[in-house]
C-alpha atoms as a PDB file:
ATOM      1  CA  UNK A   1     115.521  92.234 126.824  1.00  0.00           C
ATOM      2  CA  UNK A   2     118.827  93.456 125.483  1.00  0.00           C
ATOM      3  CA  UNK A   3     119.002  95.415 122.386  1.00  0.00           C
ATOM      4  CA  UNK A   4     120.404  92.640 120.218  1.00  0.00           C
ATOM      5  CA  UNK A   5     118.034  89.702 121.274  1.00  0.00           C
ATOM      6  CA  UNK A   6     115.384  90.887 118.827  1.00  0.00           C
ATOM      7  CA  UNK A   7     117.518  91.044 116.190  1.00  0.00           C
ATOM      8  CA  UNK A   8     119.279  87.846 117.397  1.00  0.00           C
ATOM      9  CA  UNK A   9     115.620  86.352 117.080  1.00  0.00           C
ATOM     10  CA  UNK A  10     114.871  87.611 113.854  1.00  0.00           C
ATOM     11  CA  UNK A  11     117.949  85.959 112.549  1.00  0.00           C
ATOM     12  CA  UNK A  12     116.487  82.853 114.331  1.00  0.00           C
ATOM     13  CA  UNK A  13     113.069  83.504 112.681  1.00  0.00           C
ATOM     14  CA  UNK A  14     114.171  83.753 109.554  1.00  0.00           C
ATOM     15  CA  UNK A  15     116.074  80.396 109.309  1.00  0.00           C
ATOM     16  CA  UNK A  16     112.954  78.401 111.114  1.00  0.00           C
ATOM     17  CA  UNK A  17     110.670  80.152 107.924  1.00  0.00           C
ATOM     18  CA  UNK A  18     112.936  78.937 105.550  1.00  0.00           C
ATOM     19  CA  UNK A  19     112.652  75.556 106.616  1.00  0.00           C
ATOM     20  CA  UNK A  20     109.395  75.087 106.105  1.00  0.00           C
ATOM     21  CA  UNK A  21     108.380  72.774 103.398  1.00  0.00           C
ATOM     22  CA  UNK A  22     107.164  73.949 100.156  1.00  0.00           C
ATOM     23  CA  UNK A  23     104.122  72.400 100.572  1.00  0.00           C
ATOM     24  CA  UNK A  24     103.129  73.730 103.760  1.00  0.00           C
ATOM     25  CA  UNK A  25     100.223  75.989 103.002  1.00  0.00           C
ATOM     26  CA  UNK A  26     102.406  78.277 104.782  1.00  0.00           C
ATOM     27  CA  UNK A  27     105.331  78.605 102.801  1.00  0.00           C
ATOM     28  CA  UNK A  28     104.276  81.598 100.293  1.00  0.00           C
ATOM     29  CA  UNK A  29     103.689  83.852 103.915  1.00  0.00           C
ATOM     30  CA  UNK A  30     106.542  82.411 105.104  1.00  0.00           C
ATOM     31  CA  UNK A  31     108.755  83.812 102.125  1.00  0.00           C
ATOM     32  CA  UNK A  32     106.870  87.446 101.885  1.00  0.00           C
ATOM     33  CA  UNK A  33     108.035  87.521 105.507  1.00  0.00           C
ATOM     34  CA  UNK A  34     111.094  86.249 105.412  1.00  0.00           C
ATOM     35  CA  UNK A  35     111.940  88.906 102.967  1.00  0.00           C
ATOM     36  CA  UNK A  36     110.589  91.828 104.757  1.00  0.00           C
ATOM     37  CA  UNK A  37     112.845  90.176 107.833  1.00  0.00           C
ATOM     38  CA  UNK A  38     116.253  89.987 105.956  1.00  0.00           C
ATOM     39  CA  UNK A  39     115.616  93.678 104.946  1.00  0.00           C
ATOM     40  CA  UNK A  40     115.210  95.085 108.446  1.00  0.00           C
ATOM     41  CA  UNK A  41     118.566  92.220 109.342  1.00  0.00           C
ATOM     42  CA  UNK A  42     120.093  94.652 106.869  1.00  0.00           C
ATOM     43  CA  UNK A  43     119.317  97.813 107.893  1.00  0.00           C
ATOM     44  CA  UNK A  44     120.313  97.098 111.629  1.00  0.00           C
ATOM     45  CA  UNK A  45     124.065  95.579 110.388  1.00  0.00           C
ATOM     46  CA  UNK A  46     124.293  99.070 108.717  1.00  0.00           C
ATOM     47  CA  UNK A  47     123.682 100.562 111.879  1.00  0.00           C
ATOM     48  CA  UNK A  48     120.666 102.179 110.736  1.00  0.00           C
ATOM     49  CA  UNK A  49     117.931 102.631 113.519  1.00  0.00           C
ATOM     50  CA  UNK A  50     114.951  99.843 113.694  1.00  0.00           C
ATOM     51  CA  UNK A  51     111.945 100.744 115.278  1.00  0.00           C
ATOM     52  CA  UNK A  52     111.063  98.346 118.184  1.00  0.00           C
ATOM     53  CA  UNK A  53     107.308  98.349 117.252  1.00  0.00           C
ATOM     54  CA  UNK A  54     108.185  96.889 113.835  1.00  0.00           C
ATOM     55  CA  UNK A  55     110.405  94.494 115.309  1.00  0.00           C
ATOM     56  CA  UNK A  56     107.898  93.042 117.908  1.00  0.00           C
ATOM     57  CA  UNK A  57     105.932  93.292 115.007  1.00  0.00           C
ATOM     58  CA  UNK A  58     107.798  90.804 112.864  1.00  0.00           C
ATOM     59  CA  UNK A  59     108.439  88.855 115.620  1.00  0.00           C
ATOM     60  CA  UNK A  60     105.083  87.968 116.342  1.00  0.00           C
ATOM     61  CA  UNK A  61     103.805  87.422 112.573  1.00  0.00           C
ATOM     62  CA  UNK A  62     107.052  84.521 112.762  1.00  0.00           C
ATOM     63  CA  UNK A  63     105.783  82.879 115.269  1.00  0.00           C
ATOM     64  CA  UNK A  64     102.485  83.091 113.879  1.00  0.00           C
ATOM     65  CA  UNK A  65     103.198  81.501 110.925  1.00  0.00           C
ATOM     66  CA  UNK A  66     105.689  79.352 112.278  1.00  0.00           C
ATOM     67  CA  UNK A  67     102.352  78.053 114.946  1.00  0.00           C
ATOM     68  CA  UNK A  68     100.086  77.642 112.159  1.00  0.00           C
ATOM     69  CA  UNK A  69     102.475  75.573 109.950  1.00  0.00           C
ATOM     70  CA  UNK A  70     103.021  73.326 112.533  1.00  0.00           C
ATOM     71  CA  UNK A  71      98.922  72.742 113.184  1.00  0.00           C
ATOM     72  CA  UNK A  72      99.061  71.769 109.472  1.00  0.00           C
ATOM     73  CA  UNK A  73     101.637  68.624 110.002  1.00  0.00           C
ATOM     74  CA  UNK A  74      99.630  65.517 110.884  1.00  0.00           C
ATOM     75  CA  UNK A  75     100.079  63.590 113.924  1.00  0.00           C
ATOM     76  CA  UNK A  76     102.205  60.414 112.943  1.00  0.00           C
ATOM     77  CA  UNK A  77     100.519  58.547 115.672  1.00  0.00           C
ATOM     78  CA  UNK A  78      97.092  58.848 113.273  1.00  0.00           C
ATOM     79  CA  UNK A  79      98.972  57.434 111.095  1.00  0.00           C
ATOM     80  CA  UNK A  80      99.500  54.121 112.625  1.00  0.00           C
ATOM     81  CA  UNK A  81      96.174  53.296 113.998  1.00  0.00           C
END
């Protein structure tokens, strides 16, 4: 990995979190994180140093969330039956 595709998928990250819908049972993690990810966006713009293990961190707790949230949306096909 280059040093700027973390950050590039942060900044990825962070728009998928927003996007989730208020009612997802997800949304109020999704938020928390989202904030703790535009602060470390931040800090790397200003050239300040990141540490990688709170990147991959971050990274993973996304697409944690971002897994989960999805579980929660029901299958439209249930729907129809």
């Amino acid at each position: 990995m280059t040093e700027n595709q973390p950050i590039d998928l942060l900044r990825l990250l962070a728009v998928r979190l927003e996007r989730l819908s208020v009612d997802s049972n997800w949304a109020r993690h999704a938020s928390g994180l989202r904030g703790n990810i535009i602060k470390l966006l931040e800090q790397a713009d200003n050239g300040e140093p990141v540490a990688s293990n709170r990147l991959d961190l971050l990274i993973d707790i996304a697409f944690d969330i971002l897994r989960r949230a999805a579980q929660d949306i029901p299958d439209r096909a249930a729907f129809r039956k």
